[in-house]
PDB file of N, CA and C in Angstrom:
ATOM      1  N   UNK A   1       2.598  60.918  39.958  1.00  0.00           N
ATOM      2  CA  UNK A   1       1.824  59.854  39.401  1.00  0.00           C
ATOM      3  C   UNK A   1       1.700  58.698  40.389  1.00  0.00           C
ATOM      4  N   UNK A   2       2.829  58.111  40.959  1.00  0.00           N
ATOM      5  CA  UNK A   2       2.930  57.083  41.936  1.00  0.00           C
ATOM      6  C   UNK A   2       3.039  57.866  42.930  1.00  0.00           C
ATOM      7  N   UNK A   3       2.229  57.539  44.071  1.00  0.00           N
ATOM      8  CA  UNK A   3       1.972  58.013  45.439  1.00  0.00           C
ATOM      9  C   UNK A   3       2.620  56.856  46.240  1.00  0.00           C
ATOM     10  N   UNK A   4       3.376  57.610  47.109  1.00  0.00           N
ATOM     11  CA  UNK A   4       4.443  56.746  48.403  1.00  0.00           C
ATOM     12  C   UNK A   4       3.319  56.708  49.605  1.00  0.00           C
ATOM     13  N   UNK A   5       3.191  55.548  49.749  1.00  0.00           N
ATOM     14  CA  UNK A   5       2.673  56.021  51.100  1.00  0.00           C
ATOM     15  C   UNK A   5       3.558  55.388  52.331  1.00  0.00           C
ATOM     16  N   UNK A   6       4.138  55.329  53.831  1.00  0.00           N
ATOM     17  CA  UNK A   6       4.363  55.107  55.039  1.00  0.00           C
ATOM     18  C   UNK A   6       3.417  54.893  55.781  1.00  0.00           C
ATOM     19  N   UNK A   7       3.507  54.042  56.064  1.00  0.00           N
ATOM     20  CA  UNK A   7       2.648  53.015  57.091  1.00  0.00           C
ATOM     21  C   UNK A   7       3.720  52.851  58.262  1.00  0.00           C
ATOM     22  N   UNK A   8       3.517  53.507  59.358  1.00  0.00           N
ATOM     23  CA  UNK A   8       4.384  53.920  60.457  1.00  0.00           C
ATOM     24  C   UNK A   8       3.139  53.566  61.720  1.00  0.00           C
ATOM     25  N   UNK A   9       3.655  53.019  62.663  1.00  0.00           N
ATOM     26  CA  UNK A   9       3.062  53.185  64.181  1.00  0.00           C
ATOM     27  C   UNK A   9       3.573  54.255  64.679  1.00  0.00           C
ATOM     28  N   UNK A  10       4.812  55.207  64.396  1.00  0.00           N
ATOM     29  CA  UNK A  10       5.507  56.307  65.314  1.00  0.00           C
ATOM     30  C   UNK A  10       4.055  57.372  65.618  1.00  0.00           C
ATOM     31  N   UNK A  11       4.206  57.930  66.708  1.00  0.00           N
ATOM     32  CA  UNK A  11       3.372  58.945  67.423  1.00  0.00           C
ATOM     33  C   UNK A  11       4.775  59.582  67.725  1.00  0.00           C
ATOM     34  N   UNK A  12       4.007  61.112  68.228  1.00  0.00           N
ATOM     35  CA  UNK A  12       4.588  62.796  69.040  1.00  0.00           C
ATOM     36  C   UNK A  12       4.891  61.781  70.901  1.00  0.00           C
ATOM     37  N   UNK A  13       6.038  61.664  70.956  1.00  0.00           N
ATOM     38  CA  UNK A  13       5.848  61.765  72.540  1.00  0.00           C
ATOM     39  C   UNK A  13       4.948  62.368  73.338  1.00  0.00           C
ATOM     40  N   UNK A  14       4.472  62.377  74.656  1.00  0.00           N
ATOM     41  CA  UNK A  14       3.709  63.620  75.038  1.00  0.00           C
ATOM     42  C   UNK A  14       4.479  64.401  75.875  1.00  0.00           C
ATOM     43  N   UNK A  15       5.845  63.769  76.492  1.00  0.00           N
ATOM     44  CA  UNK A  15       6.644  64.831  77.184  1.00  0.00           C
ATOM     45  C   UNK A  15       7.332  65.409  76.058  1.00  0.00           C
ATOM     46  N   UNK A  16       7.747  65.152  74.737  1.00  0.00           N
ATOM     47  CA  UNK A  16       8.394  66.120  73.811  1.00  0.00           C
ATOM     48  C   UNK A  16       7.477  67.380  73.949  1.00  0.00           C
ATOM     49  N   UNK A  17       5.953  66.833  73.539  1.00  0.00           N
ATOM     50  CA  UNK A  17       4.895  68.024  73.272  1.00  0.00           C
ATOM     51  C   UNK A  17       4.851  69.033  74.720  1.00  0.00           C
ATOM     52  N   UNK A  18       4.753  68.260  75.647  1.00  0.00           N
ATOM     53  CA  UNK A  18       4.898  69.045  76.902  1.00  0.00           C
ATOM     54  C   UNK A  18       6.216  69.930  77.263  1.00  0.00           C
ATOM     55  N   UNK A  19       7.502  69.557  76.864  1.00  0.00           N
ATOM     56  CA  UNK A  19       8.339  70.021  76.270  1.00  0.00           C
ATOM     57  C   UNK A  19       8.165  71.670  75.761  1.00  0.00           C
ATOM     58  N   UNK A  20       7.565  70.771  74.454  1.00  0.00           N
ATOM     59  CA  UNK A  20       7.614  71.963  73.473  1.00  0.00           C
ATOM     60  C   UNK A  20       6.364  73.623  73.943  1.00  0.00           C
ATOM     61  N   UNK A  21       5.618  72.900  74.966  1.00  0.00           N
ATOM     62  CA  UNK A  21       4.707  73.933  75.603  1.00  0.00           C
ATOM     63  C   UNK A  21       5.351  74.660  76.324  1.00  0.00           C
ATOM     64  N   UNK A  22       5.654  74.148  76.931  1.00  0.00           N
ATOM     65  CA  UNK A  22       7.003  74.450  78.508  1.00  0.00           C
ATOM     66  C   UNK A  22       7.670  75.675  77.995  1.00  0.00           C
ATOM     67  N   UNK A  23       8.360  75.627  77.291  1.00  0.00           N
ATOM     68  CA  UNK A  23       9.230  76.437  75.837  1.00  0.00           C
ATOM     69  C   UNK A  23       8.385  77.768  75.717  1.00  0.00           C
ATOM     70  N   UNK A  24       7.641  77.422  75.002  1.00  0.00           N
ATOM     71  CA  UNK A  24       6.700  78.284  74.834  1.00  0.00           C
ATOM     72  C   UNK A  24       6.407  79.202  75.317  1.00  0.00           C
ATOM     73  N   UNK A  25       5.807  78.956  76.852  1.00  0.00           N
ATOM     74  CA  UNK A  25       5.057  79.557  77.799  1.00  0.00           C
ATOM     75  C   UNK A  25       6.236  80.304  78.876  1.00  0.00           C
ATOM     76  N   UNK A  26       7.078  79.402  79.014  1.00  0.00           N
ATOM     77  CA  UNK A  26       8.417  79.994  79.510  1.00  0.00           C
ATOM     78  C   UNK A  26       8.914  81.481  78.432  1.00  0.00           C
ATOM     79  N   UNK A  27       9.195  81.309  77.203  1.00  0.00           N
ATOM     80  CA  UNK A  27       9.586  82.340  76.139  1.00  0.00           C
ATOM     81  C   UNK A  27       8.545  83.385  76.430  1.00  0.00           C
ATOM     82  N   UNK A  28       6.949  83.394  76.366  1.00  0.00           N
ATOM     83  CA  UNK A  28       6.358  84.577  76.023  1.00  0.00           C
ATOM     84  C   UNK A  28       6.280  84.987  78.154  1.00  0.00           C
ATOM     85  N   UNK A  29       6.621  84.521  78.662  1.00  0.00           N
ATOM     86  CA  UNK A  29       6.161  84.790  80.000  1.00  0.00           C
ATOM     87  C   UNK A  29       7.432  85.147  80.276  1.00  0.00           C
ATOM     88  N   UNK A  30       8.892  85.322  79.858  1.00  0.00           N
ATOM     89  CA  UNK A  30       9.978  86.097  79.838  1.00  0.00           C
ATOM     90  C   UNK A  30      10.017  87.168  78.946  1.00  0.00           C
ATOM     91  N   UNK A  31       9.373  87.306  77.904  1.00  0.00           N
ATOM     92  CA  UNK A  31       9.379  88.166  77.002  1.00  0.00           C
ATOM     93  C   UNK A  31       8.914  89.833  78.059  1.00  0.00           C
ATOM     94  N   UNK A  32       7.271  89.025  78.292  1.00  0.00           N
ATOM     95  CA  UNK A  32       6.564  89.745  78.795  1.00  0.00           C
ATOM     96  C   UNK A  32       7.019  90.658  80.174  1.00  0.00           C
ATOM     97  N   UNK A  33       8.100  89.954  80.955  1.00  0.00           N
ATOM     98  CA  UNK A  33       8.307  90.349  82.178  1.00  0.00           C
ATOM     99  C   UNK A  33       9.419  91.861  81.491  1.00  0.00           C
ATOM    100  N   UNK A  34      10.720  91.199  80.976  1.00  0.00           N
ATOM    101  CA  UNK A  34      11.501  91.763  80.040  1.00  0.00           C
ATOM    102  C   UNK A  34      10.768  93.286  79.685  1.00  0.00           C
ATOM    103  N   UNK A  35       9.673  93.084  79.042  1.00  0.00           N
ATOM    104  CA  UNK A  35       8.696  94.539  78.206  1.00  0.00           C
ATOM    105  C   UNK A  35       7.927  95.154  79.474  1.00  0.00           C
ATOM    106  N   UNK A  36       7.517  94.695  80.650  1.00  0.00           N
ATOM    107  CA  UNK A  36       6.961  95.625  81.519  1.00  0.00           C
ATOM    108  C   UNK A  36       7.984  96.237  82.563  1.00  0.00           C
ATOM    109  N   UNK A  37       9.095  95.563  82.733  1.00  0.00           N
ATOM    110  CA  UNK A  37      10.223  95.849  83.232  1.00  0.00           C
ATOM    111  C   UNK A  37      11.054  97.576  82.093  1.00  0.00           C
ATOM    112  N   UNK A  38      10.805  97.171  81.381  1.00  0.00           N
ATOM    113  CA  UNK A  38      11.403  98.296  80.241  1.00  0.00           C
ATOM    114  C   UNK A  38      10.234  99.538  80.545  1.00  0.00           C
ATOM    115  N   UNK A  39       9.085  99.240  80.519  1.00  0.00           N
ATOM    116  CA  UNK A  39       7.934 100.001  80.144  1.00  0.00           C
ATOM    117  C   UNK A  39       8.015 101.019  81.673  1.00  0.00           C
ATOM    118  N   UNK A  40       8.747 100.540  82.654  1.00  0.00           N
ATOM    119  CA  UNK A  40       9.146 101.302  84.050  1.00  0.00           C
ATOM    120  C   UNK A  40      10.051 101.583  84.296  1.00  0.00           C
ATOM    121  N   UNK A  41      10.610 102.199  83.042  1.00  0.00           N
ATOM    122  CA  UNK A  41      11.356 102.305  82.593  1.00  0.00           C
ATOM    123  C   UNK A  41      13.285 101.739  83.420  1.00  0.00           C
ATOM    124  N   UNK A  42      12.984 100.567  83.215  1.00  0.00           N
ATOM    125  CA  UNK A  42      13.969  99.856  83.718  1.00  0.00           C
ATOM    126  C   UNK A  42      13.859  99.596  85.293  1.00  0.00           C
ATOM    127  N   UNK A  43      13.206  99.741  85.798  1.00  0.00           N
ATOM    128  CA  UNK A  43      12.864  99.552  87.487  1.00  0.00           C
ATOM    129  C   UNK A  43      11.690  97.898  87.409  1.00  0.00           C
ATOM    130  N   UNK A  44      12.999  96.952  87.887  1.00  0.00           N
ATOM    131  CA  UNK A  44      12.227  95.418  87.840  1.00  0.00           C
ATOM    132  C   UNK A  44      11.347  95.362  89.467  1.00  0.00           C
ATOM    133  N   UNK A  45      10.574  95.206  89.559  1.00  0.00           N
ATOM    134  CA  UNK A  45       9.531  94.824  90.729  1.00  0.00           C
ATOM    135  C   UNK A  45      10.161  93.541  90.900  1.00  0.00           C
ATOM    136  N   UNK A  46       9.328  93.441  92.377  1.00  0.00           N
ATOM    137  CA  UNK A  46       9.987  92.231  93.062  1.00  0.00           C
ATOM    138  C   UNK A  46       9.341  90.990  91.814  1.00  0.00           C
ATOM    139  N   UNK A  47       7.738  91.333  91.862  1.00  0.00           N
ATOM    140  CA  UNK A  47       7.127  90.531  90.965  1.00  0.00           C
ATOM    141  C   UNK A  47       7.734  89.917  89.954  1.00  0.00           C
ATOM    142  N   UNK A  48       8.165  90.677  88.868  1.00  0.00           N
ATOM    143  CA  UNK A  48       9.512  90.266  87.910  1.00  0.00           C
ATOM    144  C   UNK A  48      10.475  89.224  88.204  1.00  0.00           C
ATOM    145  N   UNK A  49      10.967  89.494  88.667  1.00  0.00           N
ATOM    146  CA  UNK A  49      12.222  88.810  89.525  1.00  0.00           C
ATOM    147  C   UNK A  49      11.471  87.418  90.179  1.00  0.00           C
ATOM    148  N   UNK A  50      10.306  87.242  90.772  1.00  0.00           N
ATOM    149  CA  UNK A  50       9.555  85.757  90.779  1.00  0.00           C
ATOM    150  C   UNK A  50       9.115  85.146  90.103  1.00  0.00           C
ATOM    151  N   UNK A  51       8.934  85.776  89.161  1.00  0.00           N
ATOM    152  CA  UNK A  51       8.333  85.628  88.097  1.00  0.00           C
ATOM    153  C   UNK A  51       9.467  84.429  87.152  1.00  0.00           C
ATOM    154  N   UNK A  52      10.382  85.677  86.981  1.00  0.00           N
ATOM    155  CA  UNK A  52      11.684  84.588  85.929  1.00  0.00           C
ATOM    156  C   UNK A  52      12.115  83.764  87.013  1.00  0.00           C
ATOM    157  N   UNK A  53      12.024  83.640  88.431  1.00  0.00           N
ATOM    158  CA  UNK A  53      12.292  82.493  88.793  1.00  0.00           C
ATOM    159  C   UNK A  53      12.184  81.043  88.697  1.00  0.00           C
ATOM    160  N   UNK A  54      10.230  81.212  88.620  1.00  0.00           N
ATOM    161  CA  UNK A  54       9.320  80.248  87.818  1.00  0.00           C
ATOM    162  C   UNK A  54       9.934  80.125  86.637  1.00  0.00           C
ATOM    163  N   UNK A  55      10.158  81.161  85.761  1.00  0.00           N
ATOM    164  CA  UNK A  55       9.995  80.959  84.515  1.00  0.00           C
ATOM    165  C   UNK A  55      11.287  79.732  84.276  1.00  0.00           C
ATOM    166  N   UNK A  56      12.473  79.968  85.127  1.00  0.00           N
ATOM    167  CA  UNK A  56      13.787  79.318  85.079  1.00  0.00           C
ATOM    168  C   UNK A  56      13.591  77.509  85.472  1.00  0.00           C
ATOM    169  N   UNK A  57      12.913  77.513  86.490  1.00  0.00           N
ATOM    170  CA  UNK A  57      12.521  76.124  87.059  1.00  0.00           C
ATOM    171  C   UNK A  57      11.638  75.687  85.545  1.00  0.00           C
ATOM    172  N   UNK A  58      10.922  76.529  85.358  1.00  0.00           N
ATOM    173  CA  UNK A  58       9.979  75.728  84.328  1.00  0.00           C
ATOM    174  C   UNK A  58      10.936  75.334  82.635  1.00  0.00           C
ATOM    175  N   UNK A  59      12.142  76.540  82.397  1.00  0.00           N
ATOM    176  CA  UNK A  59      12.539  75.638  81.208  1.00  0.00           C
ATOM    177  C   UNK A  59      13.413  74.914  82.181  1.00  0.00           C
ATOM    178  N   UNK A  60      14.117  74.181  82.808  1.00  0.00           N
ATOM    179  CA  UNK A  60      14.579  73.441  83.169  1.00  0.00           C
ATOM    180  C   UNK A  60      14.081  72.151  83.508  1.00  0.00           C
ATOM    181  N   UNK A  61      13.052  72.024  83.809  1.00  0.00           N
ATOM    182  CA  UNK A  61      11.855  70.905  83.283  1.00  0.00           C
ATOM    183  C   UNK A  61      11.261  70.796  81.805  1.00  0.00           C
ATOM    184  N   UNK A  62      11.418  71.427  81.349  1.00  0.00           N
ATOM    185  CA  UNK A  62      10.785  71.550  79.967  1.00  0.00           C
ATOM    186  C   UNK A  62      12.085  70.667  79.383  1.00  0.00           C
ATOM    187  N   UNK A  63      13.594  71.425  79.159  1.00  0.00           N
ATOM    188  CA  UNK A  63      14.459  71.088  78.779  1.00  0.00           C
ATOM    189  C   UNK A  63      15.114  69.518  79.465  1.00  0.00           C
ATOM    190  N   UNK A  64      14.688  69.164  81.101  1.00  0.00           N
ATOM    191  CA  UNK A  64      15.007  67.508  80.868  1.00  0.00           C
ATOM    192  C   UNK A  64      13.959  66.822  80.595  1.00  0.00           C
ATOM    193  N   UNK A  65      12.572  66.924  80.282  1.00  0.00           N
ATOM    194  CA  UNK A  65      11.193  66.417  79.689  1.00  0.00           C
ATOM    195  C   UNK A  65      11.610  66.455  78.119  1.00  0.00           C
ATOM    196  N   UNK A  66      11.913  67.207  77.129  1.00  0.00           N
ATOM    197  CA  UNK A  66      12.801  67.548  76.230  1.00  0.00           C
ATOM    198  C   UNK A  66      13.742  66.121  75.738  1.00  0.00           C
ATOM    199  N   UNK A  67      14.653  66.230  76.802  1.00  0.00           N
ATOM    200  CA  UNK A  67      15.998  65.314  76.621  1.00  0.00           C
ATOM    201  C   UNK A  67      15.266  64.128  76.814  1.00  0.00           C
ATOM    202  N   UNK A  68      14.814  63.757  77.594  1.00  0.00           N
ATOM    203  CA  UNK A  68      14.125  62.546  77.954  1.00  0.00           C
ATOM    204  C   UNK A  68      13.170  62.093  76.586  1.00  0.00           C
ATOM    205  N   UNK A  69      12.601  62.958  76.506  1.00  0.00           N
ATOM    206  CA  UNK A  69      11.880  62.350  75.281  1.00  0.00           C
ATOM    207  C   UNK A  69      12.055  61.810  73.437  1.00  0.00           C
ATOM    208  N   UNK A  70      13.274  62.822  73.880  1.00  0.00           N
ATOM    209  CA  UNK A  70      14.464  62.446  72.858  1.00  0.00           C
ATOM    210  C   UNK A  70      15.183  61.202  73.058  1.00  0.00           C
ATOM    211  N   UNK A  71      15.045  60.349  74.345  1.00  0.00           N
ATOM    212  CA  UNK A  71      15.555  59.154  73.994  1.00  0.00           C
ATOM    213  C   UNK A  71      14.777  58.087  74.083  1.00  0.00           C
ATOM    214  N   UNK A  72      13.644  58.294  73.593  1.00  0.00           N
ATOM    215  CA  UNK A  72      12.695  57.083  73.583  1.00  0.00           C
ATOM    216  C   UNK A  72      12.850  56.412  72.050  1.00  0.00           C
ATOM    217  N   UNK A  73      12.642  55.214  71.959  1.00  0.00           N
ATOM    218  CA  UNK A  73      12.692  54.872  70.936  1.00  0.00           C
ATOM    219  C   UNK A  73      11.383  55.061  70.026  1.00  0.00           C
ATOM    220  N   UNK A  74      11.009  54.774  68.647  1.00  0.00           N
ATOM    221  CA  UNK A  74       9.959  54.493  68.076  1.00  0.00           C
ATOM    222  C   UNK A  74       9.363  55.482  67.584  1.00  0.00           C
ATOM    223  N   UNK A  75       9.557  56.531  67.760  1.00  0.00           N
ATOM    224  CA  UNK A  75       8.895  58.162  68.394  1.00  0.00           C
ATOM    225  C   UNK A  75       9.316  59.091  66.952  1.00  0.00           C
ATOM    226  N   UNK A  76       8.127  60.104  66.974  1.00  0.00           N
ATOM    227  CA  UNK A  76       9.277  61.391  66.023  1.00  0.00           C
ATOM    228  C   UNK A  76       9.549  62.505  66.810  1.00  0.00           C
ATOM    229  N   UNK A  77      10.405  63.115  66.773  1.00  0.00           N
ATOM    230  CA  UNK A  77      11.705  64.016  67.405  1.00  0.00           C
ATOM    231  C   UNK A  77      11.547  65.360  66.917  1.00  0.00           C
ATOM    232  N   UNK A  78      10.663  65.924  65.734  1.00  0.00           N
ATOM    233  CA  UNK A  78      10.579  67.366  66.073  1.00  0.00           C
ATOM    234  C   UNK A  78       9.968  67.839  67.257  1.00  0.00           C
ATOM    235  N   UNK A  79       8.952  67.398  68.139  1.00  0.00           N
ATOM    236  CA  UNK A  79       8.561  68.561  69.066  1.00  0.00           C
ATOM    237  C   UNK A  79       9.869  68.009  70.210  1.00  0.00           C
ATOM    238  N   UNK A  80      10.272  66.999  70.223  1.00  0.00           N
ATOM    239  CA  UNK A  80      11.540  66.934  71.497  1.00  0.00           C
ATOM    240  C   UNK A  80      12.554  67.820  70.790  1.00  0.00           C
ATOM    241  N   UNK A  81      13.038  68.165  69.227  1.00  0.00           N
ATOM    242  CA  UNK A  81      14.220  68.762  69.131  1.00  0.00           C
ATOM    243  C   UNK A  81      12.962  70.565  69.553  1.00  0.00           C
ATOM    244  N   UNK A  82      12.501  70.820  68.882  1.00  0.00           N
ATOM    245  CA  UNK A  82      11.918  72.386  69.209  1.00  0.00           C
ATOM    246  C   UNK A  82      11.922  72.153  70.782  1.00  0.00           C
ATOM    247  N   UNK A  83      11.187  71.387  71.724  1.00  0.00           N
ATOM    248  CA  UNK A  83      11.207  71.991  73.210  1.00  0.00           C
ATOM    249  C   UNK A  83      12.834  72.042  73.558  1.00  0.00           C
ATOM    250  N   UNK A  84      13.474  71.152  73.140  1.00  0.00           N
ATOM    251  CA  UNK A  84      15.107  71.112  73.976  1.00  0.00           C
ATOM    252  C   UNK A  84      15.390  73.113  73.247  1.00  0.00           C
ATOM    253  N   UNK A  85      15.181  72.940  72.055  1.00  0.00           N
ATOM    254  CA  UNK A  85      15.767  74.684  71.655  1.00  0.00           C
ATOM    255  C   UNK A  85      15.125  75.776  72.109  1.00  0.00           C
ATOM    256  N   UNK A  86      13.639  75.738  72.438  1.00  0.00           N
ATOM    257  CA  UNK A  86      13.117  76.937  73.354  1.00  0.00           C
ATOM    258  C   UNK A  86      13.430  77.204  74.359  1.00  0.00           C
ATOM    259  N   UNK A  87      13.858  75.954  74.999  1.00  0.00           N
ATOM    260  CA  UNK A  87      13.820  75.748  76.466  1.00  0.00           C
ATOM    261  C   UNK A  87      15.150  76.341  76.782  1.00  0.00           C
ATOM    262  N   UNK A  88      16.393  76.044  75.342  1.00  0.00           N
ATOM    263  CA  UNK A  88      17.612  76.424  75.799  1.00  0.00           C
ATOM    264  C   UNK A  88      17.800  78.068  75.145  1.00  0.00           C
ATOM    265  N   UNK A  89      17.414  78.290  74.468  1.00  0.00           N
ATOM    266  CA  UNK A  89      17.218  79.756  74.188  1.00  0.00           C
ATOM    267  C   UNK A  89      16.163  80.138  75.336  1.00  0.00           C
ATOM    268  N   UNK A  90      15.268  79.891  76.007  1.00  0.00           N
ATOM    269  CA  UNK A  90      14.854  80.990  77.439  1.00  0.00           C
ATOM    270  C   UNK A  90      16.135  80.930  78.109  1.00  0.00           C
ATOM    271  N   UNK A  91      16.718  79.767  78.685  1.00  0.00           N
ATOM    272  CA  UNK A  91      17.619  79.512  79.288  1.00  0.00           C
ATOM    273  C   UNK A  91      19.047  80.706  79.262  1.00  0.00           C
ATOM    274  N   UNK A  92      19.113  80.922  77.622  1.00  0.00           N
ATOM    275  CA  UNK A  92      19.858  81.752  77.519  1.00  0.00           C
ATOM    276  C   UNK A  92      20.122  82.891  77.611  1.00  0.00           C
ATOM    277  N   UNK A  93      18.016  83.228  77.671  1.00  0.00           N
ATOM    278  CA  UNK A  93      17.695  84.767  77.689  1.00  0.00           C
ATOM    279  C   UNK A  93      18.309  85.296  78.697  1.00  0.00           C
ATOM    280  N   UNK A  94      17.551  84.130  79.952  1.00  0.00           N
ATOM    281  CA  UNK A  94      17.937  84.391  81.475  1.00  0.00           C
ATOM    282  C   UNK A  94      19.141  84.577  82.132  1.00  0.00           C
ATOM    283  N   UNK A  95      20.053  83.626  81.484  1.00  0.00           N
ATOM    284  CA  UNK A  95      21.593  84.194  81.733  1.00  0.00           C
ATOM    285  C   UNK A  95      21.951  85.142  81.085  1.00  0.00           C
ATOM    286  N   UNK A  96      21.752  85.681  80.003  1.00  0.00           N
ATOM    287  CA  UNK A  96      21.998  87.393  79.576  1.00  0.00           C
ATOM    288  C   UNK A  96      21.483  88.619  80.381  1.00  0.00           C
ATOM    289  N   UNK A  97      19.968  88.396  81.099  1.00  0.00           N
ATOM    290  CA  UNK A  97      19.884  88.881  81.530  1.00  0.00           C
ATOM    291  C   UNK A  97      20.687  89.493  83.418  1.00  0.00           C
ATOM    292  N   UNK A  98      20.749  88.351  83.427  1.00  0.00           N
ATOM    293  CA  UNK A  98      21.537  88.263  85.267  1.00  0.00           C
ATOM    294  C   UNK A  98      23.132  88.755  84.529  1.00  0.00           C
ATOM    295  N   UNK A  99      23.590  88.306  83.133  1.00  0.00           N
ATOM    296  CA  UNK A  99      25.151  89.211  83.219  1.00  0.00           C
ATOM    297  C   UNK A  99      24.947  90.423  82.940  1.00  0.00           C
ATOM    298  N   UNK A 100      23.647  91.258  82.299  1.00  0.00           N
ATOM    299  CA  UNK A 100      23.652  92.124  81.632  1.00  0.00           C
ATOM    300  C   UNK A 100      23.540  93.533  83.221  1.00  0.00           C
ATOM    301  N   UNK A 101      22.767  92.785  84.364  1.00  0.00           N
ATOM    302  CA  UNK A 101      22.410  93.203  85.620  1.00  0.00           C
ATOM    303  C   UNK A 101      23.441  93.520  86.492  1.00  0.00           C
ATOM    304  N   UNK A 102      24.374  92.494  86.317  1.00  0.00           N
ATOM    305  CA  UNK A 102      25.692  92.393  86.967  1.00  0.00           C
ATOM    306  C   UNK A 102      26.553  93.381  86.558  1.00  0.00           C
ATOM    307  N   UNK A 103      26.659  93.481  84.907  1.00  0.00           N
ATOM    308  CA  UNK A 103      27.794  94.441  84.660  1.00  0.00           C
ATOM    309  C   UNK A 103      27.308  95.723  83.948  1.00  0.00           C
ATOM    310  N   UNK A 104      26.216  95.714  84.157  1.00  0.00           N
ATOM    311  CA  UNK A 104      25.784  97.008  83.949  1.00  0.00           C
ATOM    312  C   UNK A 104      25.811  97.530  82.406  1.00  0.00           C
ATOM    313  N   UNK A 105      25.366  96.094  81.524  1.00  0.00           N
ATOM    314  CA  UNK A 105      25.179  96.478  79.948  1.00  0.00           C
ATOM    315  C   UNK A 105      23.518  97.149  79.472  1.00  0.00           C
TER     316      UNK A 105
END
């Protein structure tokens, strides 16, 4: 019956949102390497392997663009909390993958 309304100046950061792309594009561009790597049948090309290199530099920018944007004041914080968690789940993919290489899981 009574409607609330908020009257807010807060905006999306644009490094959260950039962030949260970063994430993104990092996740399906590891996914992808991951599934053509399998599809040869386990034989990674050099390509691969440059590939998640990029992919590593890029959540690692994503993830301090992320943090950073998480400490601005004034701001709303879902796309800085989603890029900091994509960014740290690729992050994580990538170290599973280099132990999984190492010990032969």
């Amino acid at each position: 019956m009574f409607k609330k309304y908020i009257f807010t100046d807060k905006n999306y950061s644009p490094q959260s949102i950039m962030s949260t792309i970063l994430g993104i594009i990092s996740g399906v561009s590891l996914f992808y390497a991951v599934y053509f790597t399998y599809q040869n049948q386990g034989i990674a090309l050099p390509r691969y392997g440059a590939s998640v290199l990029l992919i590593l530099i890029l959540a690692f920018v994503g993830l301090i663009m992320g943090i950073l944007s998480k400490s601005e004041p004034d701001r709303f914080y879902f796309f800085s909390y989603l890029g900091i968690v994509l960014n740290i789940l690729v992050l994580c993919g990538i170290s599973f993958l280099l132990f999984a290489g190492a010990y032969g899981l």
